[in-house]
C-alpha atoms as a PDB file:
ATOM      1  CA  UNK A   1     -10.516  23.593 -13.668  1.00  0.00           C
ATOM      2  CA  UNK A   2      -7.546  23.553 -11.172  1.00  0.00           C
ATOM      3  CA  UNK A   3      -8.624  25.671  -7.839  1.00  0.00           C
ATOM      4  CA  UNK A   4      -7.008  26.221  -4.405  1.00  0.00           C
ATOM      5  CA  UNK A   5      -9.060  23.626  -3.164  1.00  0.00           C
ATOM      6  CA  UNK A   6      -7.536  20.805  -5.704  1.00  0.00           C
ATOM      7  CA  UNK A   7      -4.005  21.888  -5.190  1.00  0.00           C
ATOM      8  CA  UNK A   8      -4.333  21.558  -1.272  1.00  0.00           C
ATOM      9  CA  UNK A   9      -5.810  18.230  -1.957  1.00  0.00           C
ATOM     10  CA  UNK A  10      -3.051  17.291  -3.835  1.00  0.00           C
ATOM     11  CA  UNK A  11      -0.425  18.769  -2.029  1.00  0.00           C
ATOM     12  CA  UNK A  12      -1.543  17.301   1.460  1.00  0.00           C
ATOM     13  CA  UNK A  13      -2.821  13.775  -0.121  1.00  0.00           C
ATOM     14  CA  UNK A  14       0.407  13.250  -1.979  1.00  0.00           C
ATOM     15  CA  UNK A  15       2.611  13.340   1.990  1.00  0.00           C
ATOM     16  CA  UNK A  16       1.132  10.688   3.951  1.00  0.00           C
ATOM     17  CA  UNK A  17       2.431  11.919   7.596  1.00  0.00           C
ATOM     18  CA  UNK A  18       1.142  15.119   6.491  1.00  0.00           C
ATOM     19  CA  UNK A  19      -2.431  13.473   5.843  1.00  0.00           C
ATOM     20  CA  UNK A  20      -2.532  11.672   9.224  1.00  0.00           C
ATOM     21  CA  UNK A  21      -1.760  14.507  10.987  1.00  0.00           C
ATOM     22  CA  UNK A  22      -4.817  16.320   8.998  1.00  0.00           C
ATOM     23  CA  UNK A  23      -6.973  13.650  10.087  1.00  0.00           C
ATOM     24  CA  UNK A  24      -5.789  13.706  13.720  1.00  0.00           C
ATOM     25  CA  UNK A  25      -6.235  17.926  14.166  1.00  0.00           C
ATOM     26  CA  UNK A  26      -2.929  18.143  14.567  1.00  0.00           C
ATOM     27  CA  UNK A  27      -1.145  20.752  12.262  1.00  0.00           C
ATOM     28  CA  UNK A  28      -1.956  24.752  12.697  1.00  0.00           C
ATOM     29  CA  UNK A  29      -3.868  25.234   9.260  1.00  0.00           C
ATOM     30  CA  UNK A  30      -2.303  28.858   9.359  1.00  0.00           C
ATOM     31  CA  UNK A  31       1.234  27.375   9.341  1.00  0.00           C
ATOM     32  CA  UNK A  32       0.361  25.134   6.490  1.00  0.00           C
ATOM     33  CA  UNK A  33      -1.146  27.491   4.423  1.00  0.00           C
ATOM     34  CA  UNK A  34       1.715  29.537   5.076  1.00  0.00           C
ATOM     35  CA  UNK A  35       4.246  27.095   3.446  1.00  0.00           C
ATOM     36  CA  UNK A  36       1.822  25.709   0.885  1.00  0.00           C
ATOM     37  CA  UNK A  37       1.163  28.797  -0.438  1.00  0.00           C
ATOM     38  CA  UNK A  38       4.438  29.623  -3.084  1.00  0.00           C
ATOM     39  CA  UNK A  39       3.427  26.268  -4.519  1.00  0.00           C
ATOM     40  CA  UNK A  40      -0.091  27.280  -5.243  1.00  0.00           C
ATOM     41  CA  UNK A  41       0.855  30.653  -6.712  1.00  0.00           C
ATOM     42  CA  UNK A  42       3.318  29.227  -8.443  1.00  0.00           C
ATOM     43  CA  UNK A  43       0.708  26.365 -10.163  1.00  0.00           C
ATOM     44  CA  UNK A  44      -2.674  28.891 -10.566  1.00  0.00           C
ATOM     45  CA  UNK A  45       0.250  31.692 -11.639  1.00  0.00           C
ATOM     46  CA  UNK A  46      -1.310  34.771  -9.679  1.00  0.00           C
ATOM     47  CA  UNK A  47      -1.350  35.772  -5.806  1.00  0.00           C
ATOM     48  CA  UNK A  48      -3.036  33.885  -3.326  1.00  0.00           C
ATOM     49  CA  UNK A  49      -4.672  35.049   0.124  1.00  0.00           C
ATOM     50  CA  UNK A  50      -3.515  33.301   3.143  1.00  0.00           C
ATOM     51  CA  UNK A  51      -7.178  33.070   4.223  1.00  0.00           C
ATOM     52  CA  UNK A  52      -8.296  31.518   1.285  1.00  0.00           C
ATOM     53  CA  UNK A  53      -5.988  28.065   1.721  1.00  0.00           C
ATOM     54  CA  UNK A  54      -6.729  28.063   5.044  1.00  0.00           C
ATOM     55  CA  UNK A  55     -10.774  27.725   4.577  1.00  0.00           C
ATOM     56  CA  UNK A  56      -9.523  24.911   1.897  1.00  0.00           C
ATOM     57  CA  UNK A  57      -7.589  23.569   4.476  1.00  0.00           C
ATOM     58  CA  UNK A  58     -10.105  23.174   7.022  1.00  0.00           C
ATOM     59  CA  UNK A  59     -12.739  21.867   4.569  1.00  0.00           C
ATOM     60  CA  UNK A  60     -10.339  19.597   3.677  1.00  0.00           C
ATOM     61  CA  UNK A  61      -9.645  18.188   7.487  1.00  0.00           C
ATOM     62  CA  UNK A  62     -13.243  18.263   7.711  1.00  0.00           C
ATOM     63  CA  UNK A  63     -13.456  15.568   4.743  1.00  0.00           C
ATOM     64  CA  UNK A  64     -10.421  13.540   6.599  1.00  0.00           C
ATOM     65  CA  UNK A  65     -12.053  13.565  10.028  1.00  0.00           C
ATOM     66  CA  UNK A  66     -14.943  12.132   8.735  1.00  0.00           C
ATOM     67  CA  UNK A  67     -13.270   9.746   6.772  1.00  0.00           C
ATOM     68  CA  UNK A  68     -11.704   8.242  10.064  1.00  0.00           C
ATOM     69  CA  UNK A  69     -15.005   7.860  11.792  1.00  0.00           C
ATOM     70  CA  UNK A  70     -16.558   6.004   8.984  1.00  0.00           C
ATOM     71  CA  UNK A  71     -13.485   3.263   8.962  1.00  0.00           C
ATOM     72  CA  UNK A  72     -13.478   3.059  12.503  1.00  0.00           C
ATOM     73  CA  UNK A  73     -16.597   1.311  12.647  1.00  0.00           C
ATOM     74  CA  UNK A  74     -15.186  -1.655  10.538  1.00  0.00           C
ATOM     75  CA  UNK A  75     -13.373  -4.327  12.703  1.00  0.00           C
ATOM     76  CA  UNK A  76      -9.980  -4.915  11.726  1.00  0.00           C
ATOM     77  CA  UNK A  77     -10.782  -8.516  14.017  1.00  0.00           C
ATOM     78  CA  UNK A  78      -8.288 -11.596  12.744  1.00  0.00           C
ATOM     79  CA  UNK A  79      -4.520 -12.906  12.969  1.00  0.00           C
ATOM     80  CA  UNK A  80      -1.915 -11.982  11.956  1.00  0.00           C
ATOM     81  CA  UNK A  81       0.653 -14.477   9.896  1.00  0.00           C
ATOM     82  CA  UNK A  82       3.983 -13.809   8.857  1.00  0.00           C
ATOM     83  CA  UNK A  83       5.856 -15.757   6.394  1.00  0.00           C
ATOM     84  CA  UNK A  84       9.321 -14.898   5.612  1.00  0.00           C
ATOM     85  CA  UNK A  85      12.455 -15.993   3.249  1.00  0.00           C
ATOM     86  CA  UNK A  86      10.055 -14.422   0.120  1.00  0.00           C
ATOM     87  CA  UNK A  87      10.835 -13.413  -3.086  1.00  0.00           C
ATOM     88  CA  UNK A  88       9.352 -10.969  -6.034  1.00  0.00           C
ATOM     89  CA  UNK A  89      10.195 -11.281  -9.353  1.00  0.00           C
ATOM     90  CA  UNK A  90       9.148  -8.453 -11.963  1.00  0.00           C
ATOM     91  CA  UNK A  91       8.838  -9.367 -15.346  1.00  0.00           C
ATOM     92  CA  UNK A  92       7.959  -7.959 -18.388  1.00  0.00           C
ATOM     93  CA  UNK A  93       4.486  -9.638 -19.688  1.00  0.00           C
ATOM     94  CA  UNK A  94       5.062 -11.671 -23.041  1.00  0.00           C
ATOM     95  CA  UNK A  95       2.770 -14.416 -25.467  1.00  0.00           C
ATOM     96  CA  UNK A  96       5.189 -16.761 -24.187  1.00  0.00           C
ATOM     97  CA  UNK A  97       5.567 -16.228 -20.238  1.00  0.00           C
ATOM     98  CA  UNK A  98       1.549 -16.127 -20.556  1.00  0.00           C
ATOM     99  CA  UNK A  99       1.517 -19.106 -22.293  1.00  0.00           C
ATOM    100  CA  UNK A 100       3.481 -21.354 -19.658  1.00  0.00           C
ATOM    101  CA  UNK A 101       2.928 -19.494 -16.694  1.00  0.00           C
ATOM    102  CA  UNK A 102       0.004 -21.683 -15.997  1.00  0.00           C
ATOM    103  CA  UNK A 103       2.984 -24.612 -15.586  1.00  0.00           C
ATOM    104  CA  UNK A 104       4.514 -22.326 -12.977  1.00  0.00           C
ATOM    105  CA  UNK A 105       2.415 -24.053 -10.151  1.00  0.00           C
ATOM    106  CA  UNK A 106       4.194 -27.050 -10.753  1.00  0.00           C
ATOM    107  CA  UNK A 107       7.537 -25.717  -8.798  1.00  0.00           C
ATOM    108  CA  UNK A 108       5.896 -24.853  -5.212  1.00  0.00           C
ATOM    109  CA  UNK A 109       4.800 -27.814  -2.999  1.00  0.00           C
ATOM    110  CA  UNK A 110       1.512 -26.169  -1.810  1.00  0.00           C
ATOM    111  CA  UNK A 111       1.076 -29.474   0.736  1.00  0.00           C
ATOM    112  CA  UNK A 112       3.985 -28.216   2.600  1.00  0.00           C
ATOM    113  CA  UNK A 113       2.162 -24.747   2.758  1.00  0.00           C
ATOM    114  CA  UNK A 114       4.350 -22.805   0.354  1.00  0.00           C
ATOM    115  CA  UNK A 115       3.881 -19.285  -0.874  1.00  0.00           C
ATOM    116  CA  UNK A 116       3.364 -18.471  -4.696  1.00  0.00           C
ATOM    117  CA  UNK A 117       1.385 -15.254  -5.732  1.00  0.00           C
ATOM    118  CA  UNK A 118       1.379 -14.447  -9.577  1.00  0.00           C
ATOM    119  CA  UNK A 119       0.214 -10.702  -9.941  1.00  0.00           C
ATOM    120  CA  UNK A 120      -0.850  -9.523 -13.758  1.00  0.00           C
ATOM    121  CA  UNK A 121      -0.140  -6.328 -14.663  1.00  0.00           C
ATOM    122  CA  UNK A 122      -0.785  -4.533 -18.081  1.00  0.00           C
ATOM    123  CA  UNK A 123       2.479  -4.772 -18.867  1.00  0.00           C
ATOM    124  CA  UNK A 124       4.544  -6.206 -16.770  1.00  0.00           C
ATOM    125  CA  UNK A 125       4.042  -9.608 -13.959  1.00  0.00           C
ATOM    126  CA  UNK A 126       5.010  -9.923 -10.183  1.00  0.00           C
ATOM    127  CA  UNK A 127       5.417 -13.890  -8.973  1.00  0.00           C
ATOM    128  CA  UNK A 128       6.106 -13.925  -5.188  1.00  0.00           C
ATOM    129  CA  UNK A 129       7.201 -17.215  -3.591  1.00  0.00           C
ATOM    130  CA  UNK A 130       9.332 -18.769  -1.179  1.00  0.00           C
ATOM    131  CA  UNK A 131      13.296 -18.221  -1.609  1.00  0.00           C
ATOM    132  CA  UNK A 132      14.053 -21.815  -1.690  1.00  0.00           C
ATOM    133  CA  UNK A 133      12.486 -21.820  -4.999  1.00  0.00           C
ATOM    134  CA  UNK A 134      14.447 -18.852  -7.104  1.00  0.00           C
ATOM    135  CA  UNK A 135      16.641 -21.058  -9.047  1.00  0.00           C
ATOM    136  CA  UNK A 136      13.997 -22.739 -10.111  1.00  0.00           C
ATOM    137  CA  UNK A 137      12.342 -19.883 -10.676  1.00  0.00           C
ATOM    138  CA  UNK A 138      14.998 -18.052 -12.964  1.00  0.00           C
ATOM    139  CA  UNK A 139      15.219 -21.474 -15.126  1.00  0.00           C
ATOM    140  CA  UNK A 140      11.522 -20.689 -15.636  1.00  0.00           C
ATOM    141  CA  UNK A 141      11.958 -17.545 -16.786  1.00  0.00           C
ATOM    142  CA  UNK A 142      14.957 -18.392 -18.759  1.00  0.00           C
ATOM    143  CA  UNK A 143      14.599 -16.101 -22.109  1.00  0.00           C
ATOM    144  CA  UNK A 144      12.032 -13.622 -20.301  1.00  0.00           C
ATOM    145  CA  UNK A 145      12.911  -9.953 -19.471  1.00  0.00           C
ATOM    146  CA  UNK A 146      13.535  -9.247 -15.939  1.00  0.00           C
ATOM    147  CA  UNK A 147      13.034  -6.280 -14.438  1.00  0.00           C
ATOM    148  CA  UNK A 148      13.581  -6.451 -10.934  1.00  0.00           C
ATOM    149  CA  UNK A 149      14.382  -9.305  -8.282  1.00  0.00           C
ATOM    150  CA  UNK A 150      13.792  -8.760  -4.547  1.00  0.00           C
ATOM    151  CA  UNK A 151      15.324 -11.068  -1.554  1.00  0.00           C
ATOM    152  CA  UNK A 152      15.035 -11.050   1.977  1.00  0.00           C
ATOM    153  CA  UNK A 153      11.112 -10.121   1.962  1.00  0.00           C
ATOM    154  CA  UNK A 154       8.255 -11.463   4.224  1.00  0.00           C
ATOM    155  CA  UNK A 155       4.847 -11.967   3.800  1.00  0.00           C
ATOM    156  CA  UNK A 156       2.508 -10.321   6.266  1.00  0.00           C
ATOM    157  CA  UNK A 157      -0.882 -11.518   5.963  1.00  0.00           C
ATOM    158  CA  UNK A 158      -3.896 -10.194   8.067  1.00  0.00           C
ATOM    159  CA  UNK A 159      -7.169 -12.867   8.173  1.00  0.00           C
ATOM    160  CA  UNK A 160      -9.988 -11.091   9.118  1.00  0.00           C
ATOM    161  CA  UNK A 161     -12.623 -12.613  10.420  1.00  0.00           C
ATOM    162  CA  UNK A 162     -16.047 -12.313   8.226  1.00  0.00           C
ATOM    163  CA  UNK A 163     -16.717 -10.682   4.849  1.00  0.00           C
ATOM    164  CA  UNK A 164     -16.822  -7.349   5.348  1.00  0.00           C
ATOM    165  CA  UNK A 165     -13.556  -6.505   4.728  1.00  0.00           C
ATOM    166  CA  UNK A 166     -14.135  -6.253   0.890  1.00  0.00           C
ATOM    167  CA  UNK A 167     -17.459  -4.568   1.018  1.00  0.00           C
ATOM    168  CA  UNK A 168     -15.981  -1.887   3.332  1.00  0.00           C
ATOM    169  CA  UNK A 169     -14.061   1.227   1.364  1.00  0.00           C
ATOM    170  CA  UNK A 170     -11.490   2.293   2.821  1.00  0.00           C
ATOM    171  CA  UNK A 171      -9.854  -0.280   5.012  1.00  0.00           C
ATOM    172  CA  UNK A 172      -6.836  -1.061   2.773  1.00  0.00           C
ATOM    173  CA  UNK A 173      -5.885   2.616   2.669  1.00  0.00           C
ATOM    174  CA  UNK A 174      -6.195   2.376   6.563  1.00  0.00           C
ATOM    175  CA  UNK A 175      -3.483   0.022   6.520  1.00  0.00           C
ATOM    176  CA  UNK A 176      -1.551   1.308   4.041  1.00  0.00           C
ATOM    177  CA  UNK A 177      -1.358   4.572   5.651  1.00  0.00           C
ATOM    178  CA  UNK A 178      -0.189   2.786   9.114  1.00  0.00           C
ATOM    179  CA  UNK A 179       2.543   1.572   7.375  1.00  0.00           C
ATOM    180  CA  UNK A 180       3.462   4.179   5.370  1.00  0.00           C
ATOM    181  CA  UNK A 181       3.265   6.376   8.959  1.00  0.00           C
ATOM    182  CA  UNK A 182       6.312   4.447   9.836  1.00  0.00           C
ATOM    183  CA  UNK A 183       8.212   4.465   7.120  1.00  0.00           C
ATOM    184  CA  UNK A 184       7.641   0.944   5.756  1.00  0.00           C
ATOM    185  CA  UNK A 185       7.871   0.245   2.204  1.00  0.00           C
ATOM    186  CA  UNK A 186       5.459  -2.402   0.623  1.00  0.00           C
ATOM    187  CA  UNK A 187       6.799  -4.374  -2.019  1.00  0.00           C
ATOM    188  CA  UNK A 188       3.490  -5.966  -3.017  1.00  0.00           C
ATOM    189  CA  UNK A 189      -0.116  -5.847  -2.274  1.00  0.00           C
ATOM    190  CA  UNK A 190      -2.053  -9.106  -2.796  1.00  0.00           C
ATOM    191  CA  UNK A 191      -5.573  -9.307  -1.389  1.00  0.00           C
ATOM    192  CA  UNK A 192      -8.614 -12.090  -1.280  1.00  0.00           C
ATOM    193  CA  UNK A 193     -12.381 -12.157   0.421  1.00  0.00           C
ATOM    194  CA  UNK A 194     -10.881 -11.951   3.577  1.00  0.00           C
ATOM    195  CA  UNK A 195      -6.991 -11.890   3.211  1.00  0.00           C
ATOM    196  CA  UNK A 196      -4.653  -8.718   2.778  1.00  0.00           C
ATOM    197  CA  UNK A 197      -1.429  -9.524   2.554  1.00  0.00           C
ATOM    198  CA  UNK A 198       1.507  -6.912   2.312  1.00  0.00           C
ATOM    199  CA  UNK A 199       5.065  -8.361   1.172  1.00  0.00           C
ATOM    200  CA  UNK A 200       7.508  -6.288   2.532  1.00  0.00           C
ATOM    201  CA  UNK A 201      11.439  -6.099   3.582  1.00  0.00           C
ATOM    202  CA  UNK A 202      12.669  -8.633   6.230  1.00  0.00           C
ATOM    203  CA  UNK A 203      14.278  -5.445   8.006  1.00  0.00           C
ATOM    204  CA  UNK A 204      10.725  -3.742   8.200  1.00  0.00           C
ATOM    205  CA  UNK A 205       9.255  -7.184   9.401  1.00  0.00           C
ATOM    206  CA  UNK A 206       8.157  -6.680  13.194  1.00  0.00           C
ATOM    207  CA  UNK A 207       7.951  -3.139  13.095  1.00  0.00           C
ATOM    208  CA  UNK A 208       5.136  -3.646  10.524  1.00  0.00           C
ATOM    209  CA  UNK A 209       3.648  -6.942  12.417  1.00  0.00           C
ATOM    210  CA  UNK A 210       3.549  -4.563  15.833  1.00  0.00           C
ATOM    211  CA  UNK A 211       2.179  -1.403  13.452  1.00  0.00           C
ATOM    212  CA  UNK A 212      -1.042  -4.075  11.888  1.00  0.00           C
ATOM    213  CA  UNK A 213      -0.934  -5.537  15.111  1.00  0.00           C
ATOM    214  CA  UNK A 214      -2.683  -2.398  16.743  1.00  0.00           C
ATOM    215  CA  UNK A 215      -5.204  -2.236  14.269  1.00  0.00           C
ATOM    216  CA  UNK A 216      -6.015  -5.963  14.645  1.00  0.00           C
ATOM    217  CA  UNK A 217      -6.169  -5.830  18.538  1.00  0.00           C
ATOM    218  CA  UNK A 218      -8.562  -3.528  18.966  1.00  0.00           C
END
């Protein structure tokens, strides 16, 4: 059953700056409740008190805070490498592109230490590689629905250092949400034992490398 508490959940989860600044303690609870509340009337259909979202509110920021101090105690230790002139092609999944795609490695020279990511979907595939390739690329997928193409990208990877970067919850969404803080839009999300990688726009490059960079050098 839908309740104050799920809508400020959702309201407050669903704006990112608005969730960091939860976590942090920095937004009045009173002002927030004050312009969350015509939403939540409006959902639940009946009057709301003031005081009542605010409580939510709190025990929400409660929840965030210690959230934070749990994911602090993971070390974001590594490097950082950037790879750039990518490229993401979306496709639409078929018998036949599933059938050949395993010929797709063929194209990329991995000895020269090319890029090629092939991301299955339930419907639909995502093959990130380097730009020099996309001619070859489109003859692949010559007869296959495409979606979407995307130049100019780079490839940020962060190498941690150790395992327990997929045993720990928690640390992608860290990242994520440091991005996402300064406006940076991820293309992709590709991720290993102890590789994340975020493909992104060439434009966005070194303010994202500076934004993972302060997580990383700490």
């Amino acid at each position: 059953m839908v309740n104050i508490s799920h809508l400020v959940k959702k309201y407050v989860s669903e704006n990112s700056f608005l969730l960091e600044a939860m976590s942090k303690e920095l937004i009045s609870h009173g002002n927030l409740a004050e312009q969350l509340r015509p939403d939540i009337e409006l959902e639940l259909g009946k009057k709301v008190k003031e005081s009542a979202i605010v409580m939510a509110l709190r025990r929400y920021a409660e929840e965030l805070q210690g959230f934070d101090k749990k994911i602090k105690k993971f070390s974001f230790k590594g490097e950082i490498i950037m790879r750039t002139n990518i490229i993401d092609f979306n496709v639409i999944k078929s018998n036949n592109l599933l059938n050949k795609i395993k010929n797709i490695y063929n194209l990329v020279n991995f000895d020269k230490g090319d890029t090629l990511n092939i991301i299955l979907g339930s419907n639909e595939v995502s093959i990130v590689t380097n730009e020099k390739y996309k001619d070859k690329l489109s003859n692949f997928l010559k007869g296959e629905k495409i979606l979407n193409k995307e130049f100019d990208l780079v490839a940020l990877t962060i190498i941690f250092e150790g395992k327990n970067f997929l045993m720990t919850p928690g640390v992608i969404f860290t990242a994520i949400r440091k991005l996402a803080w300064e406006q940076i839009n991820i293309f992709e999300i590709i991720s290993t034992m102890t590789e994340l990688s975020f493909i992104l726009s060439k434009k966005d490059s070194m303010k994202a490398y500076n934004t993972l960079q302060e997580l990383v050098g700490k």
